[in-house]
Protein backbone atom coordinates (compact mmCIF):
# COMPACT_ATOMS: atom_id res chain seq x y z
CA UNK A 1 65.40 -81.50 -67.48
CA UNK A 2 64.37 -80.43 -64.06
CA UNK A 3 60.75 -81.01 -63.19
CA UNK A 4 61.07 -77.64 -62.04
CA UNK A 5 61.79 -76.44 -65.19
CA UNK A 6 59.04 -78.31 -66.68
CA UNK A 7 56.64 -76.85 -64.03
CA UNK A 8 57.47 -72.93 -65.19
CA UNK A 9 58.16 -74.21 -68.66
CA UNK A 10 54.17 -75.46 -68.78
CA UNK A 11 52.45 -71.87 -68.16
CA UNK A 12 48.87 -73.78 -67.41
CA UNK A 13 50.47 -76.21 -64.90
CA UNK A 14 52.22 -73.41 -63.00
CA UNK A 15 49.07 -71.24 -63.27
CA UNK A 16 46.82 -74.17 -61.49
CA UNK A 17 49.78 -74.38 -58.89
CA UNK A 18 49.78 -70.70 -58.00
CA UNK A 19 45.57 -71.41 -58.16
CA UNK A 20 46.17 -74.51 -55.86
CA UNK A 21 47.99 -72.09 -53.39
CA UNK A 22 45.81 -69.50 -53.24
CA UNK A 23 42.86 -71.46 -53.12
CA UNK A 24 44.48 -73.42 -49.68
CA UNK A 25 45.17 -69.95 -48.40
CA UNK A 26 41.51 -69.06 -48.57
CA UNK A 27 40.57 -72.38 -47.13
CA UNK A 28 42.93 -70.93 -44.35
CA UNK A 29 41.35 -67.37 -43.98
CA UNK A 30 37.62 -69.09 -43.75
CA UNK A 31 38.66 -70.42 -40.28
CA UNK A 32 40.87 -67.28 -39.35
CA UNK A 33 38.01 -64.93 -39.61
CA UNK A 34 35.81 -67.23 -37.37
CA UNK A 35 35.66 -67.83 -33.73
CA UNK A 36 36.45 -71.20 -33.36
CA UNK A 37 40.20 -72.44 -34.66
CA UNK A 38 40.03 -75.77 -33.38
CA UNK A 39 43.43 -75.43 -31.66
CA UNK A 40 44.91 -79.09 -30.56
CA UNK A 41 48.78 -79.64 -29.70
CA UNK A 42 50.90 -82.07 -31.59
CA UNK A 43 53.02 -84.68 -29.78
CA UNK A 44 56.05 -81.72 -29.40
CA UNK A 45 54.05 -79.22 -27.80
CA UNK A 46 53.22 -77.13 -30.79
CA UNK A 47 50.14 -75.89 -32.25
CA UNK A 48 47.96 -77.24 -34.30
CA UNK A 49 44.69 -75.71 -35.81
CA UNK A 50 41.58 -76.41 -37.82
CA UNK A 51 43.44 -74.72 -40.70
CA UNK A 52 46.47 -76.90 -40.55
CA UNK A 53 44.57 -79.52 -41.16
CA UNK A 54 42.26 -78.17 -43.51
CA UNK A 55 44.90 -76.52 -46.05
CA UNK A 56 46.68 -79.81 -45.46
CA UNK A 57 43.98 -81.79 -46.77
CA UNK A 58 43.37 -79.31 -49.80
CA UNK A 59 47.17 -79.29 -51.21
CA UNK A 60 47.38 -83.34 -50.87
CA UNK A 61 44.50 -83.48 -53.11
CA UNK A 62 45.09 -80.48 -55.16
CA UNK A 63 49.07 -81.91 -56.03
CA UNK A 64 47.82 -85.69 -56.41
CA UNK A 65 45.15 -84.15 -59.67
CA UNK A 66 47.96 -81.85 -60.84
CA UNK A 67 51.35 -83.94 -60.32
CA UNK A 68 50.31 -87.22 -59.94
CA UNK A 69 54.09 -88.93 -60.63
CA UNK A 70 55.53 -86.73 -57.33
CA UNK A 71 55.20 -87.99 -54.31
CA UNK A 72 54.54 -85.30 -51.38
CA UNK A 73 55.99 -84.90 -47.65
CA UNK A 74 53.83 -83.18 -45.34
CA UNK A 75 54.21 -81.54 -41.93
CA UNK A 76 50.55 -82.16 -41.42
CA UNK A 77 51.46 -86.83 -42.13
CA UNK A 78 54.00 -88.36 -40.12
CA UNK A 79 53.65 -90.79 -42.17
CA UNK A 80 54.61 -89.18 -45.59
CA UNK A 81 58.11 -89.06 -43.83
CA UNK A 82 57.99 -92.33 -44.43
CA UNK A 83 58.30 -92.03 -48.49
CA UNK A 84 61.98 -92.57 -48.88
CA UNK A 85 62.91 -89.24 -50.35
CA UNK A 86 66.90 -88.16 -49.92
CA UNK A 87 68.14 -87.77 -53.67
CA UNK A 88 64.18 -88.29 -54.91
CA UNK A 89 62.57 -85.56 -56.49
CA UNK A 90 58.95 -85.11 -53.98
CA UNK A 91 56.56 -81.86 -53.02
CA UNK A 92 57.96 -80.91 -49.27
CA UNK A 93 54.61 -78.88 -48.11
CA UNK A 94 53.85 -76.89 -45.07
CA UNK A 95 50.11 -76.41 -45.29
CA UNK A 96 50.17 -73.33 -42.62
CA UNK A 97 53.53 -71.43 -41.19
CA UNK A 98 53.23 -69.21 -38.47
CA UNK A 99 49.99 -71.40 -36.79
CA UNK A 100 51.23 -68.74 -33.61
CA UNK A 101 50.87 -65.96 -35.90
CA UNK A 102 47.53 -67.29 -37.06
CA UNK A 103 46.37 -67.71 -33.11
CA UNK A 104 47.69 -64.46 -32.48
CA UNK A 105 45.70 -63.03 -35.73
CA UNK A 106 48.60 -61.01 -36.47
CA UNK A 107 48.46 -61.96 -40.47
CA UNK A 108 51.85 -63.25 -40.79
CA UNK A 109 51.87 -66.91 -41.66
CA UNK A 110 52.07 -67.89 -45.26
CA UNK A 111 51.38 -71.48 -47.44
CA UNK A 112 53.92 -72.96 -48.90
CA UNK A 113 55.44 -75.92 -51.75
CA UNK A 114 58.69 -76.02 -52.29
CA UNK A 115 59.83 -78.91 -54.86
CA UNK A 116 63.01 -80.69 -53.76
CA UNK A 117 65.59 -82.16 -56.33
CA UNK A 118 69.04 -83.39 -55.44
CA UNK A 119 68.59 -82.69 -51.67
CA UNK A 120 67.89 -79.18 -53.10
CA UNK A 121 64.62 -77.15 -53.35
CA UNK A 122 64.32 -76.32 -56.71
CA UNK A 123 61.03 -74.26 -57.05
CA UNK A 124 58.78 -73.19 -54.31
CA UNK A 125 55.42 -71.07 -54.06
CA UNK A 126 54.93 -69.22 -50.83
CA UNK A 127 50.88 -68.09 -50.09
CA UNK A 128 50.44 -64.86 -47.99
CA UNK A 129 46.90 -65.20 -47.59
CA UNK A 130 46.16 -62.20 -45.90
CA UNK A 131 47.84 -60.40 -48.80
CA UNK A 132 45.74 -62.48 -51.54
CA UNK A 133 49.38 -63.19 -52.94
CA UNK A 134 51.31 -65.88 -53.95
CA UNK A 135 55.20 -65.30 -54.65
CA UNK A 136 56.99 -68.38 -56.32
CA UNK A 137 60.56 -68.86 -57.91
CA UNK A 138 63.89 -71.06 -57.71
CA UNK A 139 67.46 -71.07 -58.43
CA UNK A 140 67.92 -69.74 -61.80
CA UNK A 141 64.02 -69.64 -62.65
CA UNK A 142 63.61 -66.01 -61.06
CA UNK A 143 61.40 -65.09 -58.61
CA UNK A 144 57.83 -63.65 -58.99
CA UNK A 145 55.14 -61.91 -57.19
CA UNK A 146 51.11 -62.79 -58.27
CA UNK A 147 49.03 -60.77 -56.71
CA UNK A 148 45.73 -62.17 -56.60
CA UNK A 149 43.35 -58.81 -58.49
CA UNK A 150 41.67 -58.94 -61.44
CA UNK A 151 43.16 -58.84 -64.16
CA UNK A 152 45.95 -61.65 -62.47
CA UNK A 153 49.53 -59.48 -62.24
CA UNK A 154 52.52 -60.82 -62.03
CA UNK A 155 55.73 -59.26 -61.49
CA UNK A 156 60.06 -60.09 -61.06
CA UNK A 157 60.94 -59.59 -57.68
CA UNK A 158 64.98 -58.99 -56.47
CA UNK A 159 67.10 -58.64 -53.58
CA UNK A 160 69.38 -55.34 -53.30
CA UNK A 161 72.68 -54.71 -52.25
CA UNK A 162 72.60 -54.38 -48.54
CA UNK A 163 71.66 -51.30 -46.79
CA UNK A 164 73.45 -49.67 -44.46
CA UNK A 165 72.50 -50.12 -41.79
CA UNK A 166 72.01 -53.34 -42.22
CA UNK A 167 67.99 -54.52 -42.22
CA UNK A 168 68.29 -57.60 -40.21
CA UNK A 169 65.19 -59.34 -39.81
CA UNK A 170 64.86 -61.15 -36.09
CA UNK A 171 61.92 -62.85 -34.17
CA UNK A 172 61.11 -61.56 -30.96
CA UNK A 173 60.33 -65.13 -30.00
CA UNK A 174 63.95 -66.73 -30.90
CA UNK A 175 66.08 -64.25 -30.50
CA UNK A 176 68.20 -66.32 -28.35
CA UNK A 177 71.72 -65.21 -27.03
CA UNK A 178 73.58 -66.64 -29.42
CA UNK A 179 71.54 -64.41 -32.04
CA UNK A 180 72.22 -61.36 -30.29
CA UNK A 181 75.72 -62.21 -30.54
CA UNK A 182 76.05 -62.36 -34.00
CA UNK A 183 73.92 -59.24 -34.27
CA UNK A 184 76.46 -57.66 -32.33
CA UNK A 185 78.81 -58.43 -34.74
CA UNK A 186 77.21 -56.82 -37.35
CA UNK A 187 77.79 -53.54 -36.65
CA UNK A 188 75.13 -50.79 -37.16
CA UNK A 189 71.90 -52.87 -37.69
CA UNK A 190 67.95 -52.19 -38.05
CA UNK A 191 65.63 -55.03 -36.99
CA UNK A 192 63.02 -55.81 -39.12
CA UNK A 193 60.50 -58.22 -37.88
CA UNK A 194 58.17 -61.13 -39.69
CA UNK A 195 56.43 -63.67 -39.32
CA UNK A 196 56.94 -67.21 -40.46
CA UNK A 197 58.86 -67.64 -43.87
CA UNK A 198 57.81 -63.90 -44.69
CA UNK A 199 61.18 -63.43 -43.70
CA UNK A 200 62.69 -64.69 -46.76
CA UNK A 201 60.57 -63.00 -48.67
CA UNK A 202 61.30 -59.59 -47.13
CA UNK A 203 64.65 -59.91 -48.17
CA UNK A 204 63.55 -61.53 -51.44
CA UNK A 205 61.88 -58.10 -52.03
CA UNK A 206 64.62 -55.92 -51.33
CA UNK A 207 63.19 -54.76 -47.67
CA UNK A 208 65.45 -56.99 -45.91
CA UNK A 209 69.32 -58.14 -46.09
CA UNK A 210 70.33 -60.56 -43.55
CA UNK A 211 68.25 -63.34 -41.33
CA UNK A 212 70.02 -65.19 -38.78
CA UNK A 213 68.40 -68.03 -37.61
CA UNK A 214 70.41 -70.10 -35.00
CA UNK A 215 67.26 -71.67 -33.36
CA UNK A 216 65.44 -74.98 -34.00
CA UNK A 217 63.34 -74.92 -37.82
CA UNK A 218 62.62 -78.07 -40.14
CA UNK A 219 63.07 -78.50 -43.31
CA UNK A 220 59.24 -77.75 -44.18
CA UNK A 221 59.62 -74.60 -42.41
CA UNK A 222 62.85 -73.07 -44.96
CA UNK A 223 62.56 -74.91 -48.35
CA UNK A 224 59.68 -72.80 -50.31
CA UNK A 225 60.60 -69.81 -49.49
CA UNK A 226 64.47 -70.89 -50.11
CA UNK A 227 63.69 -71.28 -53.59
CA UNK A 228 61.91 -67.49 -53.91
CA UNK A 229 64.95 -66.10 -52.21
CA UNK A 230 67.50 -67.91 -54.42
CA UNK A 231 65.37 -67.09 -57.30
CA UNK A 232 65.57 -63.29 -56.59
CA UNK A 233 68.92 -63.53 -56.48
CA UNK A 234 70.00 -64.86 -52.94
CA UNK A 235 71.46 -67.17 -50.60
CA UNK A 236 70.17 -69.92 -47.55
CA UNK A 237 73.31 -70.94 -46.30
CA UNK A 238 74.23 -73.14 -42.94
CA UNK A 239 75.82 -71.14 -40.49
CA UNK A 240 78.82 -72.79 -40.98
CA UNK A 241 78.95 -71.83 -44.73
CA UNK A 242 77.78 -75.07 -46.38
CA UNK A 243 74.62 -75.46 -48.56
CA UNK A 244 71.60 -76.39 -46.91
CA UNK A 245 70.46 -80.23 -47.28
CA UNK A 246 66.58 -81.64 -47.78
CA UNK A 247 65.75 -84.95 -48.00
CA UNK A 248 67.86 -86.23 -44.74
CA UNK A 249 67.15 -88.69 -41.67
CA UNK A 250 66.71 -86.03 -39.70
CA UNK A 251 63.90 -83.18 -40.30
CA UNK A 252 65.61 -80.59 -38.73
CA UNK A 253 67.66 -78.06 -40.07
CA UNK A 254 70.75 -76.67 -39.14
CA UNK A 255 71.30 -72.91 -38.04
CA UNK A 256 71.61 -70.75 -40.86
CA UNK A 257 71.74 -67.46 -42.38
CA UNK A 258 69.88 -66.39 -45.28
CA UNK A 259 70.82 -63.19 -47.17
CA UNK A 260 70.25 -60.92 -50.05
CA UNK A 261 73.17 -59.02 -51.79
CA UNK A 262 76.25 -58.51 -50.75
């Protein structure tokens, strides 16, 4: 059996998990609603914040106590790269996505845990903090939206067919030529945007269909929110039609199009 399976199989394991989320997320929203975010730049140029960091420190912990036998890759330690993980079953985490979106305080930037098995996530939880909502899934587990009220609900989420026009969900900040180009080939199109991997979700909600991305993303930055998407019922492909691949030499991903229904 899958660990994932035995993660959604053991209803007090995946409760603390969805806990362990939202509980980074509000580790996140203590810094965003302060004045100081402790911004720093990582060796490629990018951002990095006191919230990184923090949530970083909180999910290492938090999956040590809770799945102490699975090792865990983080965005936030180089040297967790190091764990030898293609084929391996291990946590692939990315404490904060969208650290822009957080600068920019535009809400859009998410937690998430994806589980990988066979190269393959197989169950991922993806934290909208600003939503008090954690959505989690994987391919043939469903997909599920807990919103954090009182009492706790939970509830299936799907993809539809595709609209027409088609939704398709673009960044402003990569929409590079060779996206518009494809776009064009779409035919009649609206463009949705979000933030971070929101955009999976969108679609893994039914409010999106088709997201294009044919710029630079690692592995951290697609796996989670692959598995919702898969679990409501769609597809992360590459670009050229092949299944995506975790676990490699290389971090980065290759361009690809995620989708809902055809």
């Amino acid at each position: 059996m899958l660990q994932a399976q035995k993660i959604v199989t053991n209803s007090q394991l995946l409760a603390d998990l969805v806990q362990l989320t939202k509980a980074a997320g509000d580790a996140i929203l203590d810094i965003y609603q302060g004045d100081d975010f402790g911004i720093d730049s990582k060796a490629d140029a990018s951002p990095v914040t006191a919230a990184d960091l923090a949530a970083h420190h909180f999910l290492m912990a938090g999956l040590k106590e809770l799945t102490p036998h699975i090792p865990v890759v983080s965005e936030e330690d180089a040297d967790s790269l190091k764990i030898p993980h293609y084929n391996a079953c291990y946590w692939l985490i990315d404490p904060l996505d969208g650290t822009k979106e957080f600068i920019s305080k535009n809400g859009q930037f998410t937690v998430n845990l994806a589980l990988i098995e066979a190269n393959k996530p197989s169950f991922g939880l993806v934290g909208v903090p600003v939503a008090n909502t954690v959505y989690w899934g994987g391919d043939s587990l469903g997909a599920y939206k807990q919103q954090q009220t009182q009492p706790l609900t939970s509830s299936p989420i799907a993809c539809v067919a595709a609209q027409t026009p088609l939704r398709v969900l673009a960044s402003k900040s990569h929409l590079n030529e060779a996206t518009k180009n494809l776009i064009e080939t779409l035919g009649a199109v609206t463009l949705v945007q979000a933030g971070s991997s929101l955009k999976f979700i969108r679609i893994a909600e039914g409010l999106a269909d088709y997201y294009p991305r044919l710029a630079p993303t690692c592995e951290w930055d697609t796996a989670a929110a692959q598995a919702v998407l898969e679990g409501a019922g769609g597809s992360v492909k590459q670009a050229s039609g092949e299944a995506m691949v975790y676990g490699k030499k290389d971090i980065l991903n290759p361009h690809f199009i995620a989708r809902g229904l055809d």
